[in-house]
Protein backbone atom coordinates (compact mmCIF):
# COMPACT_ATOMS: atom_id res chain seq x y z
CA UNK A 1 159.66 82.41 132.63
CA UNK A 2 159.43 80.78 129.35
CA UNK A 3 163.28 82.54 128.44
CA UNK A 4 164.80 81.15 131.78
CA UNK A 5 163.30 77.17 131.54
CA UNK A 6 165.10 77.82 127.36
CA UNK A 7 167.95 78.42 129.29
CA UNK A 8 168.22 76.21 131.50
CA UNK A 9 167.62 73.61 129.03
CA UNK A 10 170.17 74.77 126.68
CA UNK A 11 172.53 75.22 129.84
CA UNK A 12 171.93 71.11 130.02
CA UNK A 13 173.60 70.35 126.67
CA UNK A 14 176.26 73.55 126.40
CA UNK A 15 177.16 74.06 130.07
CA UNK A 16 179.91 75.93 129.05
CA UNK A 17 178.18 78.28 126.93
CA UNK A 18 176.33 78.86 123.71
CA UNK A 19 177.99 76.54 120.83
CA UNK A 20 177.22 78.25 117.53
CA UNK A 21 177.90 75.41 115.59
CA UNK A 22 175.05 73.55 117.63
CA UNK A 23 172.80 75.64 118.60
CA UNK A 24 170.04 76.97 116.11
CA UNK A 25 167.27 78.87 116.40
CA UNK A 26 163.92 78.56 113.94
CA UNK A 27 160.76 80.85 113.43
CA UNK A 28 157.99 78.30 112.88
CA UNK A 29 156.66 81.57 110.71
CA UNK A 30 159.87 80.89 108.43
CA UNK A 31 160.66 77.30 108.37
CA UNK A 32 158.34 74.32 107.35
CA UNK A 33 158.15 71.43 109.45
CA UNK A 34 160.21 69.25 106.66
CA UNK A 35 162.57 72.12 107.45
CA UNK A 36 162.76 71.38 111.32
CA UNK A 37 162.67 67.95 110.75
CA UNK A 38 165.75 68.25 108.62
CA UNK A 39 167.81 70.36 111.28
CA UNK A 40 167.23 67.95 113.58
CA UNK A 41 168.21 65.02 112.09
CA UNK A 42 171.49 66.55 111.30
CA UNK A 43 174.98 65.52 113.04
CA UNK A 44 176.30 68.13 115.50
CA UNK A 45 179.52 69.43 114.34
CA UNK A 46 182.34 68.66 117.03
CA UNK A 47 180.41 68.16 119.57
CA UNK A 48 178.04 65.20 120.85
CA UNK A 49 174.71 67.30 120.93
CA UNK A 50 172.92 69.83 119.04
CA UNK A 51 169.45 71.95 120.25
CA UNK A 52 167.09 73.14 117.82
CA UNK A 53 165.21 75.82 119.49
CA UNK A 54 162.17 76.42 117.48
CA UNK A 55 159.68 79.52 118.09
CA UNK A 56 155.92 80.44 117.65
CA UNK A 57 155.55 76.96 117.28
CA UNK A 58 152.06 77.29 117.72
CA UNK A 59 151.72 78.51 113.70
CA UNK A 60 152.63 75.04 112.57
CA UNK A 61 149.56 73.36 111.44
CA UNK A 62 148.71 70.54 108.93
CA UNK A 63 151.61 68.84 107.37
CA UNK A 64 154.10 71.16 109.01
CA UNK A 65 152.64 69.81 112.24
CA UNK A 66 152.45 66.49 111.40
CA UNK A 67 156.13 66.03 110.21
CA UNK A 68 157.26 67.53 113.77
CA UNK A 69 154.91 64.53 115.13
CA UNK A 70 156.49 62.26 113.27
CA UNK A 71 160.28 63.10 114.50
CA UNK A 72 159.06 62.56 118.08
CA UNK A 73 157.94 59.35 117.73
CA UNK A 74 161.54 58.49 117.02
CA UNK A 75 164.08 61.46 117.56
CA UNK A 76 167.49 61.51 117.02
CA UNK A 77 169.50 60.85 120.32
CA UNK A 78 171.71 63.89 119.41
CA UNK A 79 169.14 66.12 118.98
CA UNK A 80 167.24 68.37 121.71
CA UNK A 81 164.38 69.73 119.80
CA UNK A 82 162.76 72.79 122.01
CA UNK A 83 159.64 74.19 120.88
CA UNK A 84 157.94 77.20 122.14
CA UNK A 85 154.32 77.97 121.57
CA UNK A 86 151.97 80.65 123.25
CA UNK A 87 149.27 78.46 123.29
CA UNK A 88 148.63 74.62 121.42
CA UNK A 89 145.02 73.42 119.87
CA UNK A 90 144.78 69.84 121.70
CA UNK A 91 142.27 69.17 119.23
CA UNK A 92 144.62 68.56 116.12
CA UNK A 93 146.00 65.06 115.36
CA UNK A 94 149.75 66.59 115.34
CA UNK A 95 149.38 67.75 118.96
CA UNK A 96 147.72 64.72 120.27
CA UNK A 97 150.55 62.63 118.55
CA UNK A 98 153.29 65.53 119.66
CA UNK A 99 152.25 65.41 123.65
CA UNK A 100 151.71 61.38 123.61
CA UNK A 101 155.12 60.61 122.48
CA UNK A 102 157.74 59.18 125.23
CA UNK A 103 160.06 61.24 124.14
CA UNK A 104 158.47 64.60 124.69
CA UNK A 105 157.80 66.46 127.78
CA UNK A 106 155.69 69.38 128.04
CA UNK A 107 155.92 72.52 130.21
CA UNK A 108 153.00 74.37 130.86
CA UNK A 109 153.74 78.00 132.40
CA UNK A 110 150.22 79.57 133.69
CA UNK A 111 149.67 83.11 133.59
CA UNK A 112 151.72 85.00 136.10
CA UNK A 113 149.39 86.36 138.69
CA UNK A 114 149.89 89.40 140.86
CA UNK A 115 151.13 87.89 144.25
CA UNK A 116 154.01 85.98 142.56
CA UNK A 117 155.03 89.49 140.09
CA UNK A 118 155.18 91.57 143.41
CA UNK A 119 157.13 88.87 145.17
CA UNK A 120 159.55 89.05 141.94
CA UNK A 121 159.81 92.49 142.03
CA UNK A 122 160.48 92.32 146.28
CA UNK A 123 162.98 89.83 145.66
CA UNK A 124 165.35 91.31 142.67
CA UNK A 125 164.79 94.72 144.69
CA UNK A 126 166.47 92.99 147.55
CA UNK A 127 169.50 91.30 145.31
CA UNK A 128 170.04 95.08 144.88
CA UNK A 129 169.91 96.47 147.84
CA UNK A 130 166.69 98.95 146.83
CA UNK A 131 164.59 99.13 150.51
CA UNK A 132 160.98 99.41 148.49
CA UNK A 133 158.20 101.04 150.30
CA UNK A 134 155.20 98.98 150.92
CA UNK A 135 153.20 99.44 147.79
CA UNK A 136 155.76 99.71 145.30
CA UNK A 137 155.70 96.30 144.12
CA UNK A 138 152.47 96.60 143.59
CA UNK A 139 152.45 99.77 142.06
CA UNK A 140 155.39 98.91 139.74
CA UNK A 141 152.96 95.51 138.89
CA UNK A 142 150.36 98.32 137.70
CA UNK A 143 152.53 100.25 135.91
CA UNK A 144 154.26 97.88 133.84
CA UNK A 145 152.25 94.91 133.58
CA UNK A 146 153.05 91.52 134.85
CA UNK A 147 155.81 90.83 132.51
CA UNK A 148 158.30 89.44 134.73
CA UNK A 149 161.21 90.67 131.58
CA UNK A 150 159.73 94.22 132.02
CA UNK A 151 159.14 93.97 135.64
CA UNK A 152 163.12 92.66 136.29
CA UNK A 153 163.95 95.81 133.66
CA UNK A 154 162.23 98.11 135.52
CA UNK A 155 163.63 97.42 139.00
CA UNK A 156 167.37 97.63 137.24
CA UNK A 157 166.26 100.92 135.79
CA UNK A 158 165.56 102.29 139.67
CA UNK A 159 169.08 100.75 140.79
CA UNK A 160 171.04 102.27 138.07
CA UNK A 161 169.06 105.64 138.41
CA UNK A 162 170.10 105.87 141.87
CA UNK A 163 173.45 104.71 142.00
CA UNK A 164 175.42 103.36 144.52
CA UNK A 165 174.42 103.72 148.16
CA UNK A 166 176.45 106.40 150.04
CA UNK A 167 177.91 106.23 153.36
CA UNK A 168 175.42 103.09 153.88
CA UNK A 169 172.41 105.18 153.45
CA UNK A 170 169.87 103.02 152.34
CA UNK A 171 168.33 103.50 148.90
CA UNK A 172 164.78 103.74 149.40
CA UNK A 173 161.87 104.01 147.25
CA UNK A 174 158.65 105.01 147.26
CA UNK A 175 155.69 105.53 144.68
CA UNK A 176 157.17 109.21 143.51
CA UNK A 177 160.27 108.03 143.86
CA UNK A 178 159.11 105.26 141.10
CA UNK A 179 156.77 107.38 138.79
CA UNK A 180 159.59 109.37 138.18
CA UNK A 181 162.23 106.61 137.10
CA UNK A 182 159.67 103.95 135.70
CA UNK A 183 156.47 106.23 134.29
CA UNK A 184 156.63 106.96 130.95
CA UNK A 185 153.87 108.30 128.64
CA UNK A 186 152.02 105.19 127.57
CA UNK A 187 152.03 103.88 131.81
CA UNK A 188 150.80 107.50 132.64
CA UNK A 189 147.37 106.75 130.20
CA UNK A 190 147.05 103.52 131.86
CA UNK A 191 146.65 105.07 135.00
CA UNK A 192 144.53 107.88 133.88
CA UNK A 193 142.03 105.63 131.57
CA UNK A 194 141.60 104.00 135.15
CA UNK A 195 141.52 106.64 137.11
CA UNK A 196 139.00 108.16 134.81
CA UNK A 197 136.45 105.36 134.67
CA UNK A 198 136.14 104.63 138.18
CA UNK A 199 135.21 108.62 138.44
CA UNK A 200 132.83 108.30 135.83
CA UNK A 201 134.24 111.25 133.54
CA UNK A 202 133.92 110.74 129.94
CA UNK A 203 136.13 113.78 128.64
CA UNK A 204 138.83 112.31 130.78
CA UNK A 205 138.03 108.90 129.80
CA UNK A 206 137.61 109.77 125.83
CA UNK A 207 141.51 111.30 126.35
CA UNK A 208 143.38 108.97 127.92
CA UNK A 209 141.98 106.03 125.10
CA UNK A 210 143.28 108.25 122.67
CA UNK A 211 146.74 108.33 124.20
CA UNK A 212 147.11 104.85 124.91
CA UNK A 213 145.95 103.47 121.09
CA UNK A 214 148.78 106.11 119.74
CA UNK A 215 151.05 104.51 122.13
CA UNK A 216 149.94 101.13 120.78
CA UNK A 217 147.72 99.62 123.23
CA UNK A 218 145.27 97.24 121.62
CA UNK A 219 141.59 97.93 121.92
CA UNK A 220 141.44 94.81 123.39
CA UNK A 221 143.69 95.11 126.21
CA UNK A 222 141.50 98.42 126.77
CA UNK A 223 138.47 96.78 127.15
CA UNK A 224 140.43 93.70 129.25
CA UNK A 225 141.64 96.84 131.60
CA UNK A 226 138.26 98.05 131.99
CA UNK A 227 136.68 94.97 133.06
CA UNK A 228 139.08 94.70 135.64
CA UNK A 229 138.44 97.35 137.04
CA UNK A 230 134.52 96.82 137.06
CA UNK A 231 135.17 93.29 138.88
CA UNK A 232 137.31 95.09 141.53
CA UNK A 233 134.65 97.77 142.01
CA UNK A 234 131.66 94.67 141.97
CA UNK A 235 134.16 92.62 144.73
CA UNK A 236 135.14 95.68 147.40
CA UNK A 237 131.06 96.21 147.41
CA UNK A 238 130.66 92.70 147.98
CA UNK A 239 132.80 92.34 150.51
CA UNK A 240 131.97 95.42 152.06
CA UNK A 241 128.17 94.81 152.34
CA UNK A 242 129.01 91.75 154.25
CA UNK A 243 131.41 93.72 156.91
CA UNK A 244 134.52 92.38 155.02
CA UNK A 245 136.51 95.92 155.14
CA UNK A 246 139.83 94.58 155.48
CA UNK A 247 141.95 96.84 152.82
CA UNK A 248 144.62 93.76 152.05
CA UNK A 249 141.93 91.06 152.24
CA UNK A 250 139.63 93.45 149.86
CA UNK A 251 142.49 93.60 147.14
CA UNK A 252 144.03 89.81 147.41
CA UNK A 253 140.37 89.15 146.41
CA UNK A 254 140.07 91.86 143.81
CA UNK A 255 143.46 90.64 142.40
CA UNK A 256 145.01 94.52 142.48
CA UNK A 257 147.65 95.99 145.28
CA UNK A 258 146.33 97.54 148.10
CA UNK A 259 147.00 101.07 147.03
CA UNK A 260 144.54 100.54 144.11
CA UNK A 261 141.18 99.28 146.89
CA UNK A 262 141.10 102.67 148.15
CA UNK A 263 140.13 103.84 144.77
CA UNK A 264 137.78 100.98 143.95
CA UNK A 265 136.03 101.75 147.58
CA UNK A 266 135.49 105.47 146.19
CA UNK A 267 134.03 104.34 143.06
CA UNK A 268 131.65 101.60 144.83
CA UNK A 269 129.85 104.43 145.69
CA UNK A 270 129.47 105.92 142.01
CA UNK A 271 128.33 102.43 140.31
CA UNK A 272 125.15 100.44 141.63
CA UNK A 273 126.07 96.58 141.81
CA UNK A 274 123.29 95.45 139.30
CA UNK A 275 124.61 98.30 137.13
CA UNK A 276 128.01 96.77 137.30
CA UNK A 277 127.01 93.37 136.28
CA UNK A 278 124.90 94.96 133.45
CA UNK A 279 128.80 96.57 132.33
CA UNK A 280 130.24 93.82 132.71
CA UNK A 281 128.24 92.40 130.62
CA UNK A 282 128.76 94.98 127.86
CA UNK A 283 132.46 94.79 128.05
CA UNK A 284 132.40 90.88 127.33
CA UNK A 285 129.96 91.85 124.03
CA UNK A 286 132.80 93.82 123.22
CA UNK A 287 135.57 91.93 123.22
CA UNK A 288 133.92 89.43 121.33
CA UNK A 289 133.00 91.97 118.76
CA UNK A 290 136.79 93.25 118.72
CA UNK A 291 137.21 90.02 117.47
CA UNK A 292 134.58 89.10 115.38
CA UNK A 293 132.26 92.66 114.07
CA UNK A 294 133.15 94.61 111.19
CA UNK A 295 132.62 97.67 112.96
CA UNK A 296 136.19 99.63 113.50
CA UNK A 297 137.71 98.95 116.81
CA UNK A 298 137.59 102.16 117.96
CA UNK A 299 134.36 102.65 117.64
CA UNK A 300 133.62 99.59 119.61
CA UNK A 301 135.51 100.63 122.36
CA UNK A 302 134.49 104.52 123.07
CA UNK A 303 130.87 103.42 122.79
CA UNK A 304 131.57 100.69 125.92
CA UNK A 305 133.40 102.95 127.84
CA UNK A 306 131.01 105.86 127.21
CA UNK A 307 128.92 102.90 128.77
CA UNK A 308 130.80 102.94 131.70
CA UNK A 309 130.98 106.83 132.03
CA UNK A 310 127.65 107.60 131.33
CA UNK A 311 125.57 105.07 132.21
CA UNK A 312 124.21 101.64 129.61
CA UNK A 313 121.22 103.37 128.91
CA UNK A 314 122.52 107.16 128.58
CA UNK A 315 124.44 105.35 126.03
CA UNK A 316 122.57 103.34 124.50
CA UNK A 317 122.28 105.19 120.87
């Protein structure tokens, strides 16, 4: 999202394409803000505009910061000045004078949320003539993430794997059909860590965290997984106990595709709801302790999902 509003915006000044000359691109890692500053107050060569496009602007802090400030307050009229940050800290002076300025206008993207992913992935499916079976969006949201770069990647990895449509058969694809184009190793852990927990199995469990940290998953987005799972579990009792058994209901709430409810209505039965809460719990401990103890992450992590597996007090040495 952030890559196609760039775009667009860049589109505005060169609509005939890039212009080299005019067109530069800054780490905020690399370059000062005196350095920014400078770009931008330089002429565009043969051409009325120029667009600095500056990244991980969110590292510019103190002076850096404040000379950016400064420039917006009164820009250079040749000058588009685009600056992309994950995240800004409202509480420093810079931003404050940054986001007050006339001149500036800020774009906040929210995180993309499963409904709008699987519509994505329905709709560039469709552009391509792929018929998907019901749960593949869903299932291809799962697998990938809800990266809307890796999601778009992954549905032009199914078209080119099965090639033009013959005779007008339609091109149709289910979950197999999917696990064997998309799936690789690291997507394969994901669903066995998950798969694992919400049967309770430790040995399983214990594997498939092994797989995914050599594959580079963060400890973090481990524990973030297994939380979400735990919530989905805590919501399909929920609604269940009050006579709420509708499957697409159940996982609109839950926030997961419906494939993934019939798994979370098979583990209600394994997890007691104050024993949920009490993990939940736990898993919020650690996160904050991936990010604050000096114990190593790993650690951390197997003893919360033993947690999970086991039981809080089975585990609690």
């Amino acid at each position: 999202m952030v890559r196609a509003i760039v775009d667009a915006l860049i589109r505005s000044i060169f609509p005939s394409g890039d212009d080299d000359l005019n067109l530069q691109t800054m780490d905020a890692r690399d370059h000062s803000g005196q350095d920014i500053a400078a770009a931008c107050e330089s002429l565009p060569m043969f051409a009325e505009r120029r667009v600095i496009r500056v990244t991980n602007a969110q590292d510019l802090k103190g002076a850096h910061l404040e000379a950016v400030a400064h420039l917006a307050a009164d820009p250079p009229p040749s000058t588009l000045l685009i600056l992309e940050a994950d995240q800004l800290d409202r509480r420093l002076k810079g931003v404050t004078t940054l986001l007050a300025s006339a001149h500036v206008r800020a774009v906040v993207i929210d995180q993309v949320q499963q409904a709008d992913a699987e519509q994505s992935v329905a709709r560039w499916a469709q552009q391509r003539g792929l018929q998907l079976a019901k749960d593949v969006p869903g299932w291809l949201v799962e697998a990938v993430g809800a990266s809307l770069q890796a999601l778009e990647q992954a549905v032009e990895k199914i078209d080119l794997f099965l090639g033009p449509a013959g005779d007008g058969q339609p091109r149709r694809v289910t979950i197999p059909v999917a696990e064997e184009i998309v799936a690789d190793t690291r997507t394969r852990s994901v669903f066995e860590l998950t798969d694992a927990l919400l049967e309770r199995n430790a040995d399983k469990t214990l594997f498939a965290l092994r797989s995914l940290l050599e594959h580079g998953e963060s400890p973090v987005g481990v524990v973030n997984l297994a939380a979400r799972q735990l919530r989905g579990v805590l919501v399909v009792q929920d609604m269940a106990a009050r006579g709420r058994r509708d499957e697409r209901a159940m996982a609109q709430a839950a926030g997961v595709p419906p494939f993934v409810v019939r798994k979370l209505e098979g583990a209600a039965r394994r997890f007691r709801p104050a024993e949920l809460r009490e993990l939940l719990t736990a898993l919020m401990q650690a996160d904050h302790a991936l990010k604050s103890s000096r114990l190593p992450d790993r650690i951390i992590t197997e003893r919360v999902l033993l947690a999970i597996c086991l039981g809080p007090a089975r585990n609690a040495g």
